[in-house]
N, C-alpha and C. Protein backbone atom coordinates (compact mmCIF):
# COMPACT_ATOMS: atom_id res chain seq x y z
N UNK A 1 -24.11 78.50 79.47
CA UNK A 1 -24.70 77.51 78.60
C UNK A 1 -24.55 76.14 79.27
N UNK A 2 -25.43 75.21 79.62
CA UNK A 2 -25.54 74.35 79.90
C UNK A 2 -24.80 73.24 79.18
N UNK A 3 -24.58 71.92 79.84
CA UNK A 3 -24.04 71.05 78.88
C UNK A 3 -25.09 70.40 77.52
N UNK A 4 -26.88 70.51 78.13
CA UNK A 4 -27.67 70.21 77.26
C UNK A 4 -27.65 70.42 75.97
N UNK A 5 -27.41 72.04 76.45
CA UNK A 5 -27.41 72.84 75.45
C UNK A 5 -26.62 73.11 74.30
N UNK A 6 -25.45 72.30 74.95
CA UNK A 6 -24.24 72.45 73.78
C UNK A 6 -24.21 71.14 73.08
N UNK A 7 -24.82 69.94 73.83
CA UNK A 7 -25.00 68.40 73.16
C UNK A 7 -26.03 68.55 72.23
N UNK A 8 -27.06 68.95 71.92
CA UNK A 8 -28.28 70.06 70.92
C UNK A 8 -27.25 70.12 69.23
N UNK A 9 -27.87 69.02 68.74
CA UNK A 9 -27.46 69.08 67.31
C UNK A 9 -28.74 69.75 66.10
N UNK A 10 -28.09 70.20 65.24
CA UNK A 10 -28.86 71.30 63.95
C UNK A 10 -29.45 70.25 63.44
N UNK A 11 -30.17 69.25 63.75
CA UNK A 11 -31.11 68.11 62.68
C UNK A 11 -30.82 68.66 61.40
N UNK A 12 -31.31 70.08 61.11
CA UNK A 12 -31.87 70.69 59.49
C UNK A 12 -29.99 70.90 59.03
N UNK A 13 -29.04 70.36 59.50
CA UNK A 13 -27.73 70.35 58.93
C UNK A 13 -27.39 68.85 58.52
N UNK A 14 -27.98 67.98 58.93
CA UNK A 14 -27.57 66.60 58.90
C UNK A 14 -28.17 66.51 57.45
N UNK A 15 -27.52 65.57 56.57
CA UNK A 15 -28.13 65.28 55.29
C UNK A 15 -28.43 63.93 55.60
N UNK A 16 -29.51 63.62 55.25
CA UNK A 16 -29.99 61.99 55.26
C UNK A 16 -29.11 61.43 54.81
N UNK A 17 -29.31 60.30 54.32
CA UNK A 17 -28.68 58.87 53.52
C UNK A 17 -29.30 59.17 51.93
N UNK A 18 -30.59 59.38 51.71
CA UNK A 18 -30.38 59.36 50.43
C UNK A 18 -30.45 60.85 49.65
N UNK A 19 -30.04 61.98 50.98
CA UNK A 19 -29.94 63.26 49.86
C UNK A 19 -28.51 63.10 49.39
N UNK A 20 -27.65 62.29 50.38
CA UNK A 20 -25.88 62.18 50.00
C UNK A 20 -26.14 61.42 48.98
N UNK A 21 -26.72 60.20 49.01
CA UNK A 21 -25.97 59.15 48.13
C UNK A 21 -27.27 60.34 46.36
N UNK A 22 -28.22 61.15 46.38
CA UNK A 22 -28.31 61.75 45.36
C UNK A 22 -27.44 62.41 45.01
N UNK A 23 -26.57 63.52 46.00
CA UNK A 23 -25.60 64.10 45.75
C UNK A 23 -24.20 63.61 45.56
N UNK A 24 -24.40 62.35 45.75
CA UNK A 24 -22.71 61.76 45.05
C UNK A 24 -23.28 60.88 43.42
N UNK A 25 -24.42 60.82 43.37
CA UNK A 25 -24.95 60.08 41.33
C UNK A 25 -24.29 61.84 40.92
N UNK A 26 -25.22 62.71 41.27
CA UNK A 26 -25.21 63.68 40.48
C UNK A 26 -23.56 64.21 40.13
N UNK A 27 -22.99 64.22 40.79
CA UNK A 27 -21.23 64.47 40.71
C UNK A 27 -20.41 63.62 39.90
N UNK A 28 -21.14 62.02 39.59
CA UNK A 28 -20.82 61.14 39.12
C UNK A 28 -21.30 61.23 37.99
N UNK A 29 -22.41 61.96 37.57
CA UNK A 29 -23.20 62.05 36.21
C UNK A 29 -22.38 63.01 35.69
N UNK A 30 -22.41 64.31 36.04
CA UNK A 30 -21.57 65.20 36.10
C UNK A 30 -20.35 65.14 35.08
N UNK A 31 -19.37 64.84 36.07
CA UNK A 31 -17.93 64.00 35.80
C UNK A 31 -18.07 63.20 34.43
N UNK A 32 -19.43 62.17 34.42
CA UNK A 32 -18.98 61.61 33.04
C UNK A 32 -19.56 62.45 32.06
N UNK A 33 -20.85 63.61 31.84
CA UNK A 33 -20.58 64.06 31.06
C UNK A 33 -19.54 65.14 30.65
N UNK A 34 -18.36 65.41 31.54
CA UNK A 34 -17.62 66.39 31.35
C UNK A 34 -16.10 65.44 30.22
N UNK A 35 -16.68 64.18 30.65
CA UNK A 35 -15.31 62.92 29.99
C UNK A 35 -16.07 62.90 28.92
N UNK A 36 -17.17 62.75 28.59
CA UNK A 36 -18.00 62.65 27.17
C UNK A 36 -17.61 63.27 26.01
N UNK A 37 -17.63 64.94 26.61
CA UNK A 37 -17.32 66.38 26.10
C UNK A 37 -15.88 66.38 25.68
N UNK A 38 -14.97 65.82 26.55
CA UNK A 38 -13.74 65.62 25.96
C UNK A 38 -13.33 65.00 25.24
N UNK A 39 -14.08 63.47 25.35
CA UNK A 39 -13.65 62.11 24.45
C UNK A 39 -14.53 63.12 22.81
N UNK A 40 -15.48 63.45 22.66
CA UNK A 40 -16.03 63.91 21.53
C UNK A 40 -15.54 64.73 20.93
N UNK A 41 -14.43 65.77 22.02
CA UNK A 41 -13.08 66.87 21.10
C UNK A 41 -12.39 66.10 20.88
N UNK A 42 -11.59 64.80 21.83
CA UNK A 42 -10.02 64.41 21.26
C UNK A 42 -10.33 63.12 20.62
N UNK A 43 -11.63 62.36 20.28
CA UNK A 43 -11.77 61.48 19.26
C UNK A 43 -11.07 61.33 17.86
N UNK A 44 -11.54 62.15 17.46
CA UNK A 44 -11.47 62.60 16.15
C UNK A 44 -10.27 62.62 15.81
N UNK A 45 -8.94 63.37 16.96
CA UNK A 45 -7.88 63.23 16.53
C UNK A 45 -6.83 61.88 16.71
N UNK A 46 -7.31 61.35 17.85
CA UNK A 46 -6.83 59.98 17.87
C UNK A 46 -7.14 58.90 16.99
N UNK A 47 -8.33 58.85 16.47
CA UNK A 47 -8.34 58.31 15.13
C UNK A 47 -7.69 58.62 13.75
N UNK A 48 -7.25 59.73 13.57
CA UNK A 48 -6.51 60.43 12.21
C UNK A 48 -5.30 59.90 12.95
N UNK A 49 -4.70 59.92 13.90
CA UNK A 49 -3.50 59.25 14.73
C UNK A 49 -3.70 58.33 14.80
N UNK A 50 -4.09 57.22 14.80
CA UNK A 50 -4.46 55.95 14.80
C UNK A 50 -4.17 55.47 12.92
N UNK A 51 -4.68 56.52 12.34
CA UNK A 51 -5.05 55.77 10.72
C UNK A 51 -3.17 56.32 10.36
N UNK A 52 -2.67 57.32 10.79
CA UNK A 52 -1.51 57.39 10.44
C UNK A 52 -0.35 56.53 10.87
N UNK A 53 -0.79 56.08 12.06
CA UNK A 53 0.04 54.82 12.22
C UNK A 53 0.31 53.58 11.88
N UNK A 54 -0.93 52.90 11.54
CA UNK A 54 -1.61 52.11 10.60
C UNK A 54 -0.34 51.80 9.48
N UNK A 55 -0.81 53.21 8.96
CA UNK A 55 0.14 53.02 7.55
C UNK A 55 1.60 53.04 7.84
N UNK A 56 2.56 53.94 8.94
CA UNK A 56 3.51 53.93 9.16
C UNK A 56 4.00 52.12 10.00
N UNK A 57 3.19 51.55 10.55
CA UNK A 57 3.32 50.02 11.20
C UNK A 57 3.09 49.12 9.77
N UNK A 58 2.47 49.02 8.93
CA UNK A 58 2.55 48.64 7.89
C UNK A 58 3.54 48.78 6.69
N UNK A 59 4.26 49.75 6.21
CA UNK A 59 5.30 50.37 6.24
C UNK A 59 6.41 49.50 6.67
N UNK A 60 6.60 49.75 8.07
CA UNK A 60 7.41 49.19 8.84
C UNK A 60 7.78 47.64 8.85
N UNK A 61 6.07 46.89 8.69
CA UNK A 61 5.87 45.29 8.08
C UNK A 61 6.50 44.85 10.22
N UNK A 62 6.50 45.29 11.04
CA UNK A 62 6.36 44.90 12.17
C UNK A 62 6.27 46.03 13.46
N UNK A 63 5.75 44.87 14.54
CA UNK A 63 5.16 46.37 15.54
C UNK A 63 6.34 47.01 16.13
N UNK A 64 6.03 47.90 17.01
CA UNK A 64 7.09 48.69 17.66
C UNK A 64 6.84 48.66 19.17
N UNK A 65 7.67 49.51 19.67
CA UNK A 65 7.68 48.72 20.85
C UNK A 65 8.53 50.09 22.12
N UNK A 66 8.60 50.37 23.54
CA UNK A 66 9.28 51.15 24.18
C UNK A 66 9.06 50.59 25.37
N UNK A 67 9.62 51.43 26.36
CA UNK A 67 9.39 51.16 28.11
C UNK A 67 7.61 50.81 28.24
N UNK A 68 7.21 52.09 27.61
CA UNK A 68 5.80 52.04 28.41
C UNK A 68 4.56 51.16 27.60
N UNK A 69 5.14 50.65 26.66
CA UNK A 69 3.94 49.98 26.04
C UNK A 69 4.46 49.32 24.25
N UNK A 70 3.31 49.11 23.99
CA UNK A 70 3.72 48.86 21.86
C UNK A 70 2.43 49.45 21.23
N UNK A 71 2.55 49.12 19.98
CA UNK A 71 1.96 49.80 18.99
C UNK A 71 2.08 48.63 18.04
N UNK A 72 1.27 47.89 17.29
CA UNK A 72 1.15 46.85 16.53
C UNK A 72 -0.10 46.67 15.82
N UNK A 73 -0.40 45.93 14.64
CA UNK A 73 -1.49 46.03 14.05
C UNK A 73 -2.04 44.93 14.34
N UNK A 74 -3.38 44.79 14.63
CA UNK A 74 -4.51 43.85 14.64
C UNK A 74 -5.26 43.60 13.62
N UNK A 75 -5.45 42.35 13.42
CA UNK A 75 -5.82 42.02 12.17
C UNK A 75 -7.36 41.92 12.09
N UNK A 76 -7.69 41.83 11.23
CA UNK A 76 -9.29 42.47 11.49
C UNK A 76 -10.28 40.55 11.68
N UNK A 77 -10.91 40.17 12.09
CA UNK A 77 -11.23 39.01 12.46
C UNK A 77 -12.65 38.41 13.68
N UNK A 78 -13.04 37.04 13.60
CA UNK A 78 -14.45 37.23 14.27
C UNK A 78 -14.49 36.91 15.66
N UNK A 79 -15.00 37.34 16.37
CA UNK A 79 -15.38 36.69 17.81
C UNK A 79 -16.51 36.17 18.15
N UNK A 80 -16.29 34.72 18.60
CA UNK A 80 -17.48 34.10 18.66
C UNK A 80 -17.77 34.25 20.34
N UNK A 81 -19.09 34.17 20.44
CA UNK A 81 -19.66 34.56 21.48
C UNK A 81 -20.09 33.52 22.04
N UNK A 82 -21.13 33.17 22.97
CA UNK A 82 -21.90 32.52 23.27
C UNK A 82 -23.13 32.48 24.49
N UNK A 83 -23.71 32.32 25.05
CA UNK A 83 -25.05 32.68 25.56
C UNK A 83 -25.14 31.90 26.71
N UNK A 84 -24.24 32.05 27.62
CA UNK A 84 -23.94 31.30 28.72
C UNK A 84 -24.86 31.02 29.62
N UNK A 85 -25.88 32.21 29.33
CA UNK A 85 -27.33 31.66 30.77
C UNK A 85 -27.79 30.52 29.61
N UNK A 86 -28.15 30.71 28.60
CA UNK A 86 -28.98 29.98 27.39
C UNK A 86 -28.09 28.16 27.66
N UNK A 87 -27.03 28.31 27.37
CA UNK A 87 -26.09 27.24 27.77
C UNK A 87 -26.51 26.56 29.20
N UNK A 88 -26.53 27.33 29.67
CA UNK A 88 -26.43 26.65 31.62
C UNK A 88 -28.40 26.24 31.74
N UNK A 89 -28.98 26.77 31.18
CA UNK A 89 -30.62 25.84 31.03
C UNK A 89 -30.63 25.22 29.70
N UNK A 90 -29.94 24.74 29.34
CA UNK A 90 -29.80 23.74 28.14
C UNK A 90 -29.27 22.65 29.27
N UNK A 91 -28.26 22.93 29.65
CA UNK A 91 -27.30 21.82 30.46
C UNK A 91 -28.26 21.11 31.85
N UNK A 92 -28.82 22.65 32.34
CA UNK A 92 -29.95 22.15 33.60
C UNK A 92 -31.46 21.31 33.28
N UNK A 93 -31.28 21.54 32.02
CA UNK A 93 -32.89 21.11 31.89
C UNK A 93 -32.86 19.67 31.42
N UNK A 94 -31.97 19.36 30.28
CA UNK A 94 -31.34 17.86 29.62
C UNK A 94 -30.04 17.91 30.36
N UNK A 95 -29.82 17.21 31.62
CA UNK A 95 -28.57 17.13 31.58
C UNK A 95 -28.15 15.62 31.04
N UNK A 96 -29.04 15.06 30.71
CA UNK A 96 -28.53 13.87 30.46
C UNK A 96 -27.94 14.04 28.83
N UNK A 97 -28.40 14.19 28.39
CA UNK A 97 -28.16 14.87 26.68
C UNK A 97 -26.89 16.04 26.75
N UNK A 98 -26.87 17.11 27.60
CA UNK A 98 -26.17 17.80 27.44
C UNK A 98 -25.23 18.15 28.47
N UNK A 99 -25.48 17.07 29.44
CA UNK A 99 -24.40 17.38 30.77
C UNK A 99 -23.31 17.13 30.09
N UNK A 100 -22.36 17.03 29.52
CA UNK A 100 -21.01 17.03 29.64
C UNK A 100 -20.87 17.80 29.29
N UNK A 101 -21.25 18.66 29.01
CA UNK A 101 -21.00 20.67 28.44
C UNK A 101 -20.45 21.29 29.90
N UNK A 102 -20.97 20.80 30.90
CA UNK A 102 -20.53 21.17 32.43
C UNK A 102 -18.96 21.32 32.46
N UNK A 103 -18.55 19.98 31.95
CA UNK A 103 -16.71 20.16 32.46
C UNK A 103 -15.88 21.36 31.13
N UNK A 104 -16.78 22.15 30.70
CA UNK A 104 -16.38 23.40 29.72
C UNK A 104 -16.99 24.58 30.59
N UNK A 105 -17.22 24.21 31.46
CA UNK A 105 -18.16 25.71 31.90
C UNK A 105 -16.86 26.41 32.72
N UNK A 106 -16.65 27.44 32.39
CA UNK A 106 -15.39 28.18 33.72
C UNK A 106 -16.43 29.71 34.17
N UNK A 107 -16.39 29.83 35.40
CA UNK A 107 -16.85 31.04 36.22
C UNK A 107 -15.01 31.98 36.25
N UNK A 108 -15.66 33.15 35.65
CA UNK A 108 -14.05 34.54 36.15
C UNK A 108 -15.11 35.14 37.17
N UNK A 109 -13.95 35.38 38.54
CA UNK A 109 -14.67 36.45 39.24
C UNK A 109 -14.69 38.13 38.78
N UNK A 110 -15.33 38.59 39.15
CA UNK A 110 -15.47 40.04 38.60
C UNK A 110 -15.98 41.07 39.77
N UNK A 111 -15.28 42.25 39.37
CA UNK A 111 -15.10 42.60 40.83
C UNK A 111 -16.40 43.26 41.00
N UNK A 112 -16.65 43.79 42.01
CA UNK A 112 -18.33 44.26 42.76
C UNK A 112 -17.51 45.93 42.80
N UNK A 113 -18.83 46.87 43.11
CA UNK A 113 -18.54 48.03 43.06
C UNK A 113 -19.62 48.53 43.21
N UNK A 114 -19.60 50.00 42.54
CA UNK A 114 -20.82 51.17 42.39
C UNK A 114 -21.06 51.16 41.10
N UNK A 115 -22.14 50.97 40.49
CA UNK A 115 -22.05 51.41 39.18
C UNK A 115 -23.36 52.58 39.29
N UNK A 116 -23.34 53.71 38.41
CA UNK A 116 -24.03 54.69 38.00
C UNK A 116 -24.70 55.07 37.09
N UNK A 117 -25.50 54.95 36.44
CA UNK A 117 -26.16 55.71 35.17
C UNK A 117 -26.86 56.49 35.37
């Protein structure tokens, strides 16, 4: 056998770029509906565990507490939102009217990744 002959790669073995990156969504689709299937069996009971604690932390009249974490009640209450692109062309368009809304503006970084659906 020649050296040619042994440098001679199977093309029809190589997977492109986008039969992998199909075959890593599908594993990823996969996977979450197999977490779906589970969260939809053990829901149900973590909430009846959840409502029994409730009453036992209430009961108690304060939270509890160990190495790995607590358990405490949240009080039920509103969160205000706000519309930050809507905000930032309010501010860009009048800034004279509404520029000082600028020294309230804060950017969080957020991390980059893969996301899947």
């Amino acid at each position: 056998m020649t050296d040619n002959m042994q440098k001679r790669v199977d093309l029809s073995a190589i997977k492109s770029v986008d039969e992998e990156i199909a075959e890593m969504v599908t594993i990823i689709r996969q996977a979450r509906e197999r977490l779906t299937e589970v969260e939809e069996e053990v829901d149900p009971v973590i909430q009846k565990a959840k409502q029994r604690l409730e009453m036992l932390l209430d009961y108690r009249g304060e939270s509890w507490a160990d190495a790995e974490g607590y358990a405490r009640l949240a009080s039920t209450g509103t969160r205000i939102v706000y519309d930050a692109e809507a905000l930032d062309r309010l501010v860009l368009e009048n800034p004279e009217q509404y520029g000082w809304l600028r020294e309230y503006r804060r950017e969080v970084p957020v991390s980059g990744g893969v996301r899947v659906r």
